[in-house]
PDB file of N, CA and C in Angstrom:
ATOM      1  N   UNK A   1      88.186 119.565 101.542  1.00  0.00           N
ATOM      2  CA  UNK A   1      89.001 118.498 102.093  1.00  0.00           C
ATOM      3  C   UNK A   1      90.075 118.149 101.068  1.00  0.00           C
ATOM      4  N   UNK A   2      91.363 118.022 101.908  1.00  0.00           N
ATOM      5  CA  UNK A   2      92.476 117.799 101.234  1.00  0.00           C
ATOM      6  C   UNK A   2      93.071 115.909 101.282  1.00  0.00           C
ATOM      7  N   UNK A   3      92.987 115.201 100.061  1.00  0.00           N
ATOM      8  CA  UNK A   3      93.684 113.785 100.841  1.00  0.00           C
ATOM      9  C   UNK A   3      94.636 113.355 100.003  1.00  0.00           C
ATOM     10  N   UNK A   4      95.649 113.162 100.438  1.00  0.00           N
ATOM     11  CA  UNK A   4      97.163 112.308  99.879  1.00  0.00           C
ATOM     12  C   UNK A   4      97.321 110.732 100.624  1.00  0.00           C
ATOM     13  N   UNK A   5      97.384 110.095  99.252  1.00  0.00           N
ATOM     14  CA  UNK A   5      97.605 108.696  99.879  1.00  0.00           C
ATOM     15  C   UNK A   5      99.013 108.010  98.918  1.00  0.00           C
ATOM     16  N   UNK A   6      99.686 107.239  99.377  1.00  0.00           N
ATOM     17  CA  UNK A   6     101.277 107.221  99.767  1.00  0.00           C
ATOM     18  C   UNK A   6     101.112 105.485  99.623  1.00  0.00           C
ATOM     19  N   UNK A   7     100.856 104.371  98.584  1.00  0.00           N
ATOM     20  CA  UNK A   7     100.282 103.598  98.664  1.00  0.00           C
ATOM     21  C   UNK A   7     101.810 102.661  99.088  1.00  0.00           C
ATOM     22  N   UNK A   8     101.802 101.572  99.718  1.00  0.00           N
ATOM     23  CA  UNK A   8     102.687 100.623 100.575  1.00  0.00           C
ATOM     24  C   UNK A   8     102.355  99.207 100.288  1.00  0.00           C
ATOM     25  N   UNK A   9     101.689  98.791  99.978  1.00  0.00           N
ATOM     26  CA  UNK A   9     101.448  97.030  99.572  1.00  0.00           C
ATOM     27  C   UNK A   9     102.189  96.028 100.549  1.00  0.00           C
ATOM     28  N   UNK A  10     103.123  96.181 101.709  1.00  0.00           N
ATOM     29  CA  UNK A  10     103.033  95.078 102.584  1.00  0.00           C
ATOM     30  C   UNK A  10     102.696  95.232 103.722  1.00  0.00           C
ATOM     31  N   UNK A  11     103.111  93.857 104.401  1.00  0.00           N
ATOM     32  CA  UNK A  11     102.573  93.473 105.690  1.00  0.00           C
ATOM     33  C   UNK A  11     100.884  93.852 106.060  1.00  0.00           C
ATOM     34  N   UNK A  12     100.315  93.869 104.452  1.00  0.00           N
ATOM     35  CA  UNK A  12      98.777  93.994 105.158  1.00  0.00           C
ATOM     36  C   UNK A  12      98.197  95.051 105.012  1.00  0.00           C
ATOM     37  N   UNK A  13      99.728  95.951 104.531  1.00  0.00           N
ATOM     38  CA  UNK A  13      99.358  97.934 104.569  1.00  0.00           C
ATOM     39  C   UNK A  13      98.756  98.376 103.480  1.00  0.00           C
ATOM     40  N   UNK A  14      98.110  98.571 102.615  1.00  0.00           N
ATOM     41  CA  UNK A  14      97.869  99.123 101.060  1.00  0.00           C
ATOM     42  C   UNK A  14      98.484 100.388 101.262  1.00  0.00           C
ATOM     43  N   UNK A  15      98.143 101.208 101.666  1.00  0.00           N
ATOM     44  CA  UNK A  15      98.382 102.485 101.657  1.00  0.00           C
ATOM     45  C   UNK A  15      98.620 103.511 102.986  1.00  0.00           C
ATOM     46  N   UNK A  16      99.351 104.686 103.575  1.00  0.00           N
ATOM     47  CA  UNK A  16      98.871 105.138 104.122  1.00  0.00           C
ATOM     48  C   UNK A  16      98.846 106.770 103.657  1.00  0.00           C
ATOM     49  N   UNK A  17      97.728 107.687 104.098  1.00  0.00           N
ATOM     50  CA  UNK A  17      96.742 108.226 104.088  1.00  0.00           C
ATOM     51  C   UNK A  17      97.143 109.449 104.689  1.00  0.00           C
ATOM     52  N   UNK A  18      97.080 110.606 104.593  1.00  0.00           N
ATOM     53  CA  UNK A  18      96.712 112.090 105.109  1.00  0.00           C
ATOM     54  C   UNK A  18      94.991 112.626 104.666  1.00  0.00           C
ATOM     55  N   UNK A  19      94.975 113.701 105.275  1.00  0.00           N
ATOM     56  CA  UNK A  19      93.700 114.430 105.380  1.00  0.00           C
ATOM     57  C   UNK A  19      93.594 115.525 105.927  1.00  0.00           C
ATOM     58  N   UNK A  20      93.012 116.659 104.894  1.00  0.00           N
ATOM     59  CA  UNK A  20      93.463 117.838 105.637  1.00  0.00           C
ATOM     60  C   UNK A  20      91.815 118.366 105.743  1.00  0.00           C
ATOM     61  N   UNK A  21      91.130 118.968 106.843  1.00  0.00           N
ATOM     62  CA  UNK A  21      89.932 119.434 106.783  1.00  0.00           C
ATOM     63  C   UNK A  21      89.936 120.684 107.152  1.00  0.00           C
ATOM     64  N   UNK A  22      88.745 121.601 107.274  1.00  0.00           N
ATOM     65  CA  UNK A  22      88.617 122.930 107.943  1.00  0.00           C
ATOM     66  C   UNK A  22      87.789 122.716 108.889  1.00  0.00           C
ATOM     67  N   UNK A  23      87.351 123.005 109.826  1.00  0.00           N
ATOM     68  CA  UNK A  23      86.511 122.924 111.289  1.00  0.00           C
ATOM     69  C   UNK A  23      86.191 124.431 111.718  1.00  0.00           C
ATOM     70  N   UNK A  24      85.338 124.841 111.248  1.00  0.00           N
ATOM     71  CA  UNK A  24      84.842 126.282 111.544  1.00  0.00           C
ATOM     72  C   UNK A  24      86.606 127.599 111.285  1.00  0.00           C
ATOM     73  N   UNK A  25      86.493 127.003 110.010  1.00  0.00           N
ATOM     74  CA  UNK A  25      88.055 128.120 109.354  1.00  0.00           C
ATOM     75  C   UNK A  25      89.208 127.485 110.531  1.00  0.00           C
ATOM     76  N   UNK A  26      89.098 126.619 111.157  1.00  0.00           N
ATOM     77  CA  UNK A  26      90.542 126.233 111.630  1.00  0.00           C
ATOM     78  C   UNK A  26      90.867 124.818 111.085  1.00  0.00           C
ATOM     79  N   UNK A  27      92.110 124.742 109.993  1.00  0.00           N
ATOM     80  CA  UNK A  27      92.812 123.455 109.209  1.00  0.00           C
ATOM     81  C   UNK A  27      93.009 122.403 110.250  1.00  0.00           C
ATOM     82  N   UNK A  28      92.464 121.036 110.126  1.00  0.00           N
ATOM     83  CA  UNK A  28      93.026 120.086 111.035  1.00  0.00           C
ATOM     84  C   UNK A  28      93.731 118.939 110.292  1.00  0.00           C
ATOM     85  N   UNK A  29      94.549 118.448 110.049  1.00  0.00           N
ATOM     86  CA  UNK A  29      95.579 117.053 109.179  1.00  0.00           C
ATOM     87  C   UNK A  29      95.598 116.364 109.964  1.00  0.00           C
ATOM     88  N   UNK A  30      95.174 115.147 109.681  1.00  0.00           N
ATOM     89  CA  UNK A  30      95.220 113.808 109.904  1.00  0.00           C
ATOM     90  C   UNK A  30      96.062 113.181 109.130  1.00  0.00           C
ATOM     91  N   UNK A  31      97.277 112.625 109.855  1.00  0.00           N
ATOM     92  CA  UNK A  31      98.454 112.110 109.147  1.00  0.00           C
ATOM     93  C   UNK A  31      98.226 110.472 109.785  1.00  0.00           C
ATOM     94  N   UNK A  32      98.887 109.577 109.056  1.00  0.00           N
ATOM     95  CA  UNK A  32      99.269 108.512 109.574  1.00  0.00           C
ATOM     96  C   UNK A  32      97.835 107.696 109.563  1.00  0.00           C
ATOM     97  N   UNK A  33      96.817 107.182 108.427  1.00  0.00           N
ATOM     98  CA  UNK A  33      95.851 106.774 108.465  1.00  0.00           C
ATOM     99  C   UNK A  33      96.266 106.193 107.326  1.00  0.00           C
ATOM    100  N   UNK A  34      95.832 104.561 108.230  1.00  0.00           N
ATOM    101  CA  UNK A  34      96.117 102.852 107.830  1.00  0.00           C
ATOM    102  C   UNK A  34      95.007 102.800 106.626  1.00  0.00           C
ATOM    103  N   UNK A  35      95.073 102.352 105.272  1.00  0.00           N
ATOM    104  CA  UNK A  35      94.271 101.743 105.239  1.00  0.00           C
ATOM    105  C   UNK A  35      94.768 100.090 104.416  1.00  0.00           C
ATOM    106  N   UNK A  36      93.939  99.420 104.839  1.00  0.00           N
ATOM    107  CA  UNK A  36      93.539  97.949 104.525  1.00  0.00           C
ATOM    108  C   UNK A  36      92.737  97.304 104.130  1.00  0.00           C
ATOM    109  N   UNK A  37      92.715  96.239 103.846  1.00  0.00           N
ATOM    110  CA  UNK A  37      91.226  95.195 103.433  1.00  0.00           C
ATOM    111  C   UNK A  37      91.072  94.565 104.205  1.00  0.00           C
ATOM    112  N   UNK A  38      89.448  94.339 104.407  1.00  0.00           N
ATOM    113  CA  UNK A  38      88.887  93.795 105.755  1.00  0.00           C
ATOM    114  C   UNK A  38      88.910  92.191 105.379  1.00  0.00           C
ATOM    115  N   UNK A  39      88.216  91.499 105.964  1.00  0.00           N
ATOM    116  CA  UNK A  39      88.372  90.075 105.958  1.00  0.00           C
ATOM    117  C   UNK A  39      87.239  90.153 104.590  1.00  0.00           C
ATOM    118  N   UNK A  40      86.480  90.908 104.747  1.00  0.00           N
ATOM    119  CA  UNK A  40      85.336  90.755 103.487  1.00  0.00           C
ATOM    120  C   UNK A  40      85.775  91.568 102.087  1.00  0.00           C
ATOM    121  N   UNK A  41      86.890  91.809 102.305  1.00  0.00           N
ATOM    122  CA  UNK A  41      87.012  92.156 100.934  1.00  0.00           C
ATOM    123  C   UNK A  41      86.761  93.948 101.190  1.00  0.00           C
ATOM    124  N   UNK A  42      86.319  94.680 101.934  1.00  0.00           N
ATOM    125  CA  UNK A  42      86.492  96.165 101.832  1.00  0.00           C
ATOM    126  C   UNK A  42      87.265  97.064 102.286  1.00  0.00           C
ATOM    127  N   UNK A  43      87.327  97.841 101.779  1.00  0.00           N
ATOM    128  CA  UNK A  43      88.983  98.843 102.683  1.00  0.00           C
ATOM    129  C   UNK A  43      88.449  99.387 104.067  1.00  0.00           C
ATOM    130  N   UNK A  44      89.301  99.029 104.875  1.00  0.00           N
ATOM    131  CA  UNK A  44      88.923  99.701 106.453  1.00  0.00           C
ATOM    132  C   UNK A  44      90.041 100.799 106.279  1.00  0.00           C
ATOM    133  N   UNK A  45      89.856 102.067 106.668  1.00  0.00           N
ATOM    134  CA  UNK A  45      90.769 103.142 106.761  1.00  0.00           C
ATOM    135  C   UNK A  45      90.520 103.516 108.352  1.00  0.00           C
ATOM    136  N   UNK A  46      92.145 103.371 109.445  1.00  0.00           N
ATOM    137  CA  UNK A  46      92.098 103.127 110.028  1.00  0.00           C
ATOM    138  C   UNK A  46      93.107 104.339 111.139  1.00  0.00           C
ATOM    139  N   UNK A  47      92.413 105.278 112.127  1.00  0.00           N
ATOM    140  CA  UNK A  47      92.899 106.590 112.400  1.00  0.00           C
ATOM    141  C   UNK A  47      94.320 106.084 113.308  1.00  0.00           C
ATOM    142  N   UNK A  48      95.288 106.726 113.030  1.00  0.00           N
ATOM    143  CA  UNK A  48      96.346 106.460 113.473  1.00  0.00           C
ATOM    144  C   UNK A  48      96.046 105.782 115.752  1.00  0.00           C
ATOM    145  N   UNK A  49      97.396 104.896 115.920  1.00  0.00           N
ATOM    146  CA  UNK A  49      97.083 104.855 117.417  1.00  0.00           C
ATOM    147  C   UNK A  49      97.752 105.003 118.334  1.00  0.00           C
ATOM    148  N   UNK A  50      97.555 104.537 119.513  1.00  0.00           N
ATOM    149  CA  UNK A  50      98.624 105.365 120.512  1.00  0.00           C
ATOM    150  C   UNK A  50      98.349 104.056 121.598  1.00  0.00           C
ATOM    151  N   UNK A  51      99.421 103.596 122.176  1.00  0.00           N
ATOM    152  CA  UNK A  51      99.726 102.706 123.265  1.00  0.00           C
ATOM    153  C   UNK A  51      99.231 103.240 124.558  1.00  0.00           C
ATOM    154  N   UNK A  52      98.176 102.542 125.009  1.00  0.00           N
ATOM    155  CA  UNK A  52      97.858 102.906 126.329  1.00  0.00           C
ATOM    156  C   UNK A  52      97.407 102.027 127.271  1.00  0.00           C
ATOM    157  N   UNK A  53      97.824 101.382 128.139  1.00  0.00           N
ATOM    158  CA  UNK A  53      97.758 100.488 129.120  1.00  0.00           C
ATOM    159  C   UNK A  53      97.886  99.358 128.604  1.00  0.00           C
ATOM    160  N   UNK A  54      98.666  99.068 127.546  1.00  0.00           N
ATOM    161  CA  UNK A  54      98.837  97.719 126.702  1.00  0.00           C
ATOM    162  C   UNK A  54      98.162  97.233 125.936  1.00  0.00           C
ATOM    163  N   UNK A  55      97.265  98.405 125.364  1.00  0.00           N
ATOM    164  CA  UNK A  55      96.332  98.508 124.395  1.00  0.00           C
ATOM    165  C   UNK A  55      96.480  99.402 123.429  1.00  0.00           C
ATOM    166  N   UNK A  56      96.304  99.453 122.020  1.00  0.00           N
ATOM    167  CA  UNK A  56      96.373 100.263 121.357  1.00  0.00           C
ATOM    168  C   UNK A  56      94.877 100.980 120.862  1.00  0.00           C
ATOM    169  N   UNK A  57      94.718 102.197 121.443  1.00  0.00           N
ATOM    170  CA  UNK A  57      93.590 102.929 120.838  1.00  0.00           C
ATOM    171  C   UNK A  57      93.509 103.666 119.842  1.00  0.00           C
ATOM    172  N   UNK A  58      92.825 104.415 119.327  1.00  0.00           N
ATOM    173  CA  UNK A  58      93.049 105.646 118.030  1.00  0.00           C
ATOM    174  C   UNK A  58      93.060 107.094 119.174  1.00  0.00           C
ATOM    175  N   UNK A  59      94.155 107.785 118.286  1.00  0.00           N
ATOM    176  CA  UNK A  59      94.682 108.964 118.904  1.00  0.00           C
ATOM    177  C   UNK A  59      93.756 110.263 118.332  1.00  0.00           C
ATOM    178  N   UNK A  60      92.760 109.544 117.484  1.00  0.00           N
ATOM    179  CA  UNK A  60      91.824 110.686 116.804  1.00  0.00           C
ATOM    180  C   UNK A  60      89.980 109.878 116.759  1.00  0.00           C
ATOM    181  N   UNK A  61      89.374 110.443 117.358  1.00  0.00           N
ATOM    182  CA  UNK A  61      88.305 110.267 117.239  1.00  0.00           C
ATOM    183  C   UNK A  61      87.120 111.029 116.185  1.00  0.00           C
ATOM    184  N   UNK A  62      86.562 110.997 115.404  1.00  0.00           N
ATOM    185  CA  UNK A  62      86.165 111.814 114.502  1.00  0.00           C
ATOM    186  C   UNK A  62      84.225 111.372 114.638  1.00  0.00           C
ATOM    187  N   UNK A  63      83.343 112.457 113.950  1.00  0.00           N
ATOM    188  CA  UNK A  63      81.953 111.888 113.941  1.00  0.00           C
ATOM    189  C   UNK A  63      81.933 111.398 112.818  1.00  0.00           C
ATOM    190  N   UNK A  64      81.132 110.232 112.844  1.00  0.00           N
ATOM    191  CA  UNK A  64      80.699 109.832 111.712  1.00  0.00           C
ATOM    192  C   UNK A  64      80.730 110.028 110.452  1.00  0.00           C
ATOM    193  N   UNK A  65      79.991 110.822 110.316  1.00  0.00           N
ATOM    194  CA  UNK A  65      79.837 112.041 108.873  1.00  0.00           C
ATOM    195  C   UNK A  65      81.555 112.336 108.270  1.00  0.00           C
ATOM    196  N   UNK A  66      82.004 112.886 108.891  1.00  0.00           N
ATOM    197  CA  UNK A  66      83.316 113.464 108.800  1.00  0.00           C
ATOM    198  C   UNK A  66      83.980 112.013 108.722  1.00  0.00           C
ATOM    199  N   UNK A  67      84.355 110.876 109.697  1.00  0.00           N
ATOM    200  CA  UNK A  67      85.004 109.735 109.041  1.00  0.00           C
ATOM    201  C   UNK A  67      84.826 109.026 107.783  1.00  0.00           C
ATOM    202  N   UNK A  68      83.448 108.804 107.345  1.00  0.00           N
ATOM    203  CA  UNK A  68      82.880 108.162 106.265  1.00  0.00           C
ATOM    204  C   UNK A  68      83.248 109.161 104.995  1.00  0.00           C
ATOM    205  N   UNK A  69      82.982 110.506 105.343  1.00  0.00           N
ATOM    206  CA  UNK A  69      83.813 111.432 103.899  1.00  0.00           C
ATOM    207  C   UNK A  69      84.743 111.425 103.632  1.00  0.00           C
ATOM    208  N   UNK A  70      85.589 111.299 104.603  1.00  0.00           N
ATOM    209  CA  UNK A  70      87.439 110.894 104.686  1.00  0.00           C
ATOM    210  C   UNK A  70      87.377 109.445 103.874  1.00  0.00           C
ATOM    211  N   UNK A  71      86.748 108.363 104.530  1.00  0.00           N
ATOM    212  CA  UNK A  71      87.606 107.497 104.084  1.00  0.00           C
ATOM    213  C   UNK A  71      87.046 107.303 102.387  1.00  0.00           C
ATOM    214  N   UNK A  72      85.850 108.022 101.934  1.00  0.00           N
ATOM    215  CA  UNK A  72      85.118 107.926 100.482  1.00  0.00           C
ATOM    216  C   UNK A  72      86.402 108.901 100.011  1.00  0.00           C
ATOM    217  N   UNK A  73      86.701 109.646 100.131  1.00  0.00           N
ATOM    218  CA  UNK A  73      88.265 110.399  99.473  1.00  0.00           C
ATOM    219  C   UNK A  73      88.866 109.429  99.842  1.00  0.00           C
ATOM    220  N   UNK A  74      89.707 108.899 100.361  1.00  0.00           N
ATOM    221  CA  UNK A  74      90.786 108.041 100.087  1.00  0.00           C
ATOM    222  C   UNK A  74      90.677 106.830  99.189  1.00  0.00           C
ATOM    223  N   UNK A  75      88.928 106.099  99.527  1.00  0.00           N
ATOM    224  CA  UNK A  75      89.064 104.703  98.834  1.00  0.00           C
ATOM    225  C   UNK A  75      88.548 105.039  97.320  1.00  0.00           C
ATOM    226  N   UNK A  76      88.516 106.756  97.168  1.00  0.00           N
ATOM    227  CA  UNK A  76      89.083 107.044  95.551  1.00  0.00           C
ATOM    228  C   UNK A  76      89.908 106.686  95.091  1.00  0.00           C
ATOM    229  N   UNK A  77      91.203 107.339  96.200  1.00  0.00           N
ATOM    230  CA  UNK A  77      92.203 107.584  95.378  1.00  0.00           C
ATOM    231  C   UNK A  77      93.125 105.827  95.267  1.00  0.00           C
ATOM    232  N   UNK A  78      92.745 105.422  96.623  1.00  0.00           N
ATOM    233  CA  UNK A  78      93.154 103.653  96.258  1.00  0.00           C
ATOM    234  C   UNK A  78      93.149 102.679  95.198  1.00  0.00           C
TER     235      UNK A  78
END
């Protein structure tokens, strides 16, 4: 796993985030991942989103395992 973080300090933003993985030898990048501090004080890293019925959802869904390793590489490099 590949991660570049691009750090930003306003409006709430600390940083945002890339991620490059392999998935059975095929590369997948995750660009455009928020991260922030939660109300308690911890970084939420947050998958980019997409406008849909006047809602904003995440345009990437990931398992578990694979989100929680992502965001332990990034709230390294933070």
């Amino acid at each position: 796993m590949t991660v570049s973080v691009e750090r930003i300090g306003r409006d709430g933003l600390i940083a945002v985030a890339s991620a490059e993985v392999e998935i059975g030898k095929i590369p997948l990048r995750l660009n455009g991942l928020e991260v922030r501090r939660g109300m308690d004080g911890k970084l939420l890293i947050d998958a980019p989103g997409v406008a849909h019925g006047g809602a904003v959802m995440p345009a990437v869904e990931l398992p578990d395992d694979l989100e929680h390793a992502i965001a332990r590489e990034i709230a390294a490099l933070v």
